[in-house]
Protein backbone atom coordinates (compact mmCIF):
# COMPACT_ATOMS: atom_id res chain seq x y z
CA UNK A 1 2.91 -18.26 17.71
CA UNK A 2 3.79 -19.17 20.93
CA UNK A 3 3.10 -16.41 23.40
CA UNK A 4 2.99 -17.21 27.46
CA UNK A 5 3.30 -15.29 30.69
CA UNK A 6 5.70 -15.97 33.35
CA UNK A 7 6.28 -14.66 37.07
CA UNK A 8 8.79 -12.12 37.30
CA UNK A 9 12.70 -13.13 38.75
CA UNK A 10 16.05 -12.19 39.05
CA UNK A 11 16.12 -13.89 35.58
CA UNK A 12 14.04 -11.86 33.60
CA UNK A 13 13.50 -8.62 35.90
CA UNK A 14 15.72 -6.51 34.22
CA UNK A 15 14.39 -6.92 30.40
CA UNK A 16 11.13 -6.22 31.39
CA UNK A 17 12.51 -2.95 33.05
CA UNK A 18 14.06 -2.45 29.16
CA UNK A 19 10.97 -2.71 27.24
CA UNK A 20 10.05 0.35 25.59
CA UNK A 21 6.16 1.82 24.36
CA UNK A 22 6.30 4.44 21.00
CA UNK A 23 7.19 7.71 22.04
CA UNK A 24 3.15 8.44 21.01
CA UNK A 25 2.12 5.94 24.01
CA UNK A 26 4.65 6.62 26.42
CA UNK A 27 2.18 9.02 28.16
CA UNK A 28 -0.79 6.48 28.78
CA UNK A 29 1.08 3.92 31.28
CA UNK A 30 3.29 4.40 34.17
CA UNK A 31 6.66 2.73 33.17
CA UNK A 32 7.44 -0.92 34.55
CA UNK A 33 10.32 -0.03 37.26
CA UNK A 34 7.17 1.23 38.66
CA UNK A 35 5.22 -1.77 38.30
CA UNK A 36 7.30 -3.88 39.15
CA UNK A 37 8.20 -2.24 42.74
CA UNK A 38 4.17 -1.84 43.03
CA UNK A 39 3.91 -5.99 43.01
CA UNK A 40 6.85 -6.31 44.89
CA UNK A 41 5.28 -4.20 47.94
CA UNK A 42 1.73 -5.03 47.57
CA UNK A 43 0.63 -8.86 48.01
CA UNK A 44 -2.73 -8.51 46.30
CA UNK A 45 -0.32 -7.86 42.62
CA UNK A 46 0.68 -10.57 40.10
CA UNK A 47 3.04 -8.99 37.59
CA UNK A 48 4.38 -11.26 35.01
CA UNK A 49 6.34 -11.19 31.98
CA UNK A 50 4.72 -11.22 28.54
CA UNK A 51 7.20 -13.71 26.12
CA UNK A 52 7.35 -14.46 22.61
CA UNK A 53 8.96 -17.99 22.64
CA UNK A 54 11.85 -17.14 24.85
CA UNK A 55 11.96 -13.28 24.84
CA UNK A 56 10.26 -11.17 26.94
CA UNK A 57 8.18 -8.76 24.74
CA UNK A 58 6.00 -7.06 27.48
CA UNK A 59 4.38 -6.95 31.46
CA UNK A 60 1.17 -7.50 32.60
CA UNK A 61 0.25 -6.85 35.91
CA UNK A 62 -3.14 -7.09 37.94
CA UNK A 63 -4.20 -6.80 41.60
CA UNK A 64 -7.20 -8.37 43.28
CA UNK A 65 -9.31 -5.59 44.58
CA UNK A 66 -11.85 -7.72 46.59
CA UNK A 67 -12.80 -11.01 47.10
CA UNK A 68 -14.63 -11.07 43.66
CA UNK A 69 -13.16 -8.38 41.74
CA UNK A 70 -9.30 -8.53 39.33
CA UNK A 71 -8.34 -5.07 37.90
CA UNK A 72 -5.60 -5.42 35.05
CA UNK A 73 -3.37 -2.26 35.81
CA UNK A 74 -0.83 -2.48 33.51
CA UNK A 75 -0.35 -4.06 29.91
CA UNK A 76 1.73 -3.41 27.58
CA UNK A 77 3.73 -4.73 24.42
CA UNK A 78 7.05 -3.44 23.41
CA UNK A 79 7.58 -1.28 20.38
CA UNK A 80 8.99 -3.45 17.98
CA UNK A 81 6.16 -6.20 18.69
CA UNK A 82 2.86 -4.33 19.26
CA UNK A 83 0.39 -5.02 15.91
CA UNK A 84 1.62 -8.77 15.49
CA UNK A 85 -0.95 -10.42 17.76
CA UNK A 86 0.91 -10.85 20.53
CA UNK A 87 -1.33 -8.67 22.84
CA UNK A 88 -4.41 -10.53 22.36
CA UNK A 89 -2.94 -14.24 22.82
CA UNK A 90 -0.87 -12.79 26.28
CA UNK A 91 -4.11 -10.96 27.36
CA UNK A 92 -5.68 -14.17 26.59
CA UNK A 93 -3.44 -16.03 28.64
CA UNK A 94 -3.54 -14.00 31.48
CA UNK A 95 -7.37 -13.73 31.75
CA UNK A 96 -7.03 -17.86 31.96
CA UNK A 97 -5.14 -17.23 35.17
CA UNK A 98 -7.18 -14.37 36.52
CA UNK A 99 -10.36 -16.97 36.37
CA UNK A 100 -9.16 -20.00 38.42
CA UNK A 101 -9.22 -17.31 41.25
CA UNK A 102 -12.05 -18.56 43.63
CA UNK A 103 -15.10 -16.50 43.56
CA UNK A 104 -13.79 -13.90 41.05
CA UNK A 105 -16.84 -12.33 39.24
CA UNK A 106 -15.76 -9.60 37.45
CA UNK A 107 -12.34 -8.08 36.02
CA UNK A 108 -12.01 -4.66 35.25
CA UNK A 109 -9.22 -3.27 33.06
CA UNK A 110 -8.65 0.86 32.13
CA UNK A 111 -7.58 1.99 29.42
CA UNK A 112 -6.61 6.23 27.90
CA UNK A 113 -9.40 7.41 25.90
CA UNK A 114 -7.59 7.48 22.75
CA UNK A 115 -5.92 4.02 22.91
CA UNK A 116 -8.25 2.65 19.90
CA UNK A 117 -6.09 -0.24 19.77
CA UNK A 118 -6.92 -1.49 23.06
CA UNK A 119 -11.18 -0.57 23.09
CA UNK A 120 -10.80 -2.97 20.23
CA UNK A 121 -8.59 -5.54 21.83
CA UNK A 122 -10.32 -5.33 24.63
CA UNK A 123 -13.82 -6.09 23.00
CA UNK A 124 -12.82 -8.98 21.11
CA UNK A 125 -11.73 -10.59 23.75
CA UNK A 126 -15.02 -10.12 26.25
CA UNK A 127 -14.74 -6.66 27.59
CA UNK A 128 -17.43 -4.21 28.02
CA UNK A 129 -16.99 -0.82 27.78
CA UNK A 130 -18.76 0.98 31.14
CA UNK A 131 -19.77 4.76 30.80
CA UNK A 132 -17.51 7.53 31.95
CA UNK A 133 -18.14 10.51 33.98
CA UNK A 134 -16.85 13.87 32.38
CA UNK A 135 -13.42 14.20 33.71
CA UNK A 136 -12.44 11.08 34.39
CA UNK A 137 -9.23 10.37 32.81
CA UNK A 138 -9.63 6.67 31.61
CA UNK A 139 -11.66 4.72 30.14
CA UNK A 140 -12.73 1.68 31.69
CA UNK A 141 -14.76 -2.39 30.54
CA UNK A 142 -15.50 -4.98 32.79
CA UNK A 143 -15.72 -8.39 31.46
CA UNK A 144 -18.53 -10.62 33.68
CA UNK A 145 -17.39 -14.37 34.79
C-alpha cells in the first residue's frame, strides 16, 4: 500500500476541502477549510495531504509550539478509507518528517475521549497517553524523541 503525504497546492487544495469524516465523528475535529486557512496564516503549521497512490484520502496538519515541542492538530481519514490502514502508515509518515526538525523532543497529539480508534493508533505507533484533568475536553499522548 502505498500511502505518502504531500504539501498542500492549488493542485490538490480543493479535494482535501471535499473529504468527509462519518456523520458519528464529524463532531471531534474542526473541518479542513479551517485547517487549511489556519496553515495558511500561521508560519509555525505544516498541513499536508494524506494520499493513497494518487488520491488524496485525508489532512494532517501540525504546528511547532516551541523550539522542542510538534503538536499534531488535525488528522483525519476520509469515510470511505478509515479502517484499511491507511492512518497508521500516513501518521507514520508524517512523524518521519516531524523528527528531522532540529532539537524536537517531544510531539504531542489530542485526541476526543471516545475516539478508541485513535488511543489505539496512537499507542502502536509510540504515543503515551498523559493524565487528564476533569473537564478537559481531550485527551492527550506525547511520544518522547
Amino acid at each position: 500500500m502505498d500511502v505518502t503525504i504531500r504539501a498542500i497546492t492549488a493542485d490538490n487544495y480543493m479535494h482535501v476541502s471535499d473529504l468527509e469524516l462519518p456523520n458519528a465523528q464529524q463532531n471531534m475535529l474542526a473541518h479542513n477549510d479551517f485547517s487549511m486557512l489556519q496553515s495558511h496564516y500561521i508560519d509555525a503549521c505544516n498541513a499536508r495531504a494524506i494520499y493513497l497512490y494518487d488520491e488524496v484520502v485525508g489532512f494532517i496538519m501540525w504546528v511547532y509550539s516551541r523550539k522542542k515541542l510538534a503538536s499534531i492538530w488535525r488528522f483525519m481519514i476520509d469515510h470511505e478509507h478509515q479502517k484499511k490502514g491507511i492512518g497508521t502508515k500516513a501518521l507514520e509518515c508524517a512523524l518521519l518528517e516531524i523528527k528531522t526538525m532540529p532539537g524536537i523532543e517531544k510531539i504531542f497529539i489530542s485526541y476526543a475521549p471516545n475516539n478508541e480508534v485513535a488511543r489505539k493508533m496512537y499507542a502502536n505507533v509510540g504515543f503515551r497517553e498523559l493524565e487528564t484533568e476533569e473537564g478537559d475536553e481531550d485527551n492527550v499522548a506525547v511520544m518522547n524523541l
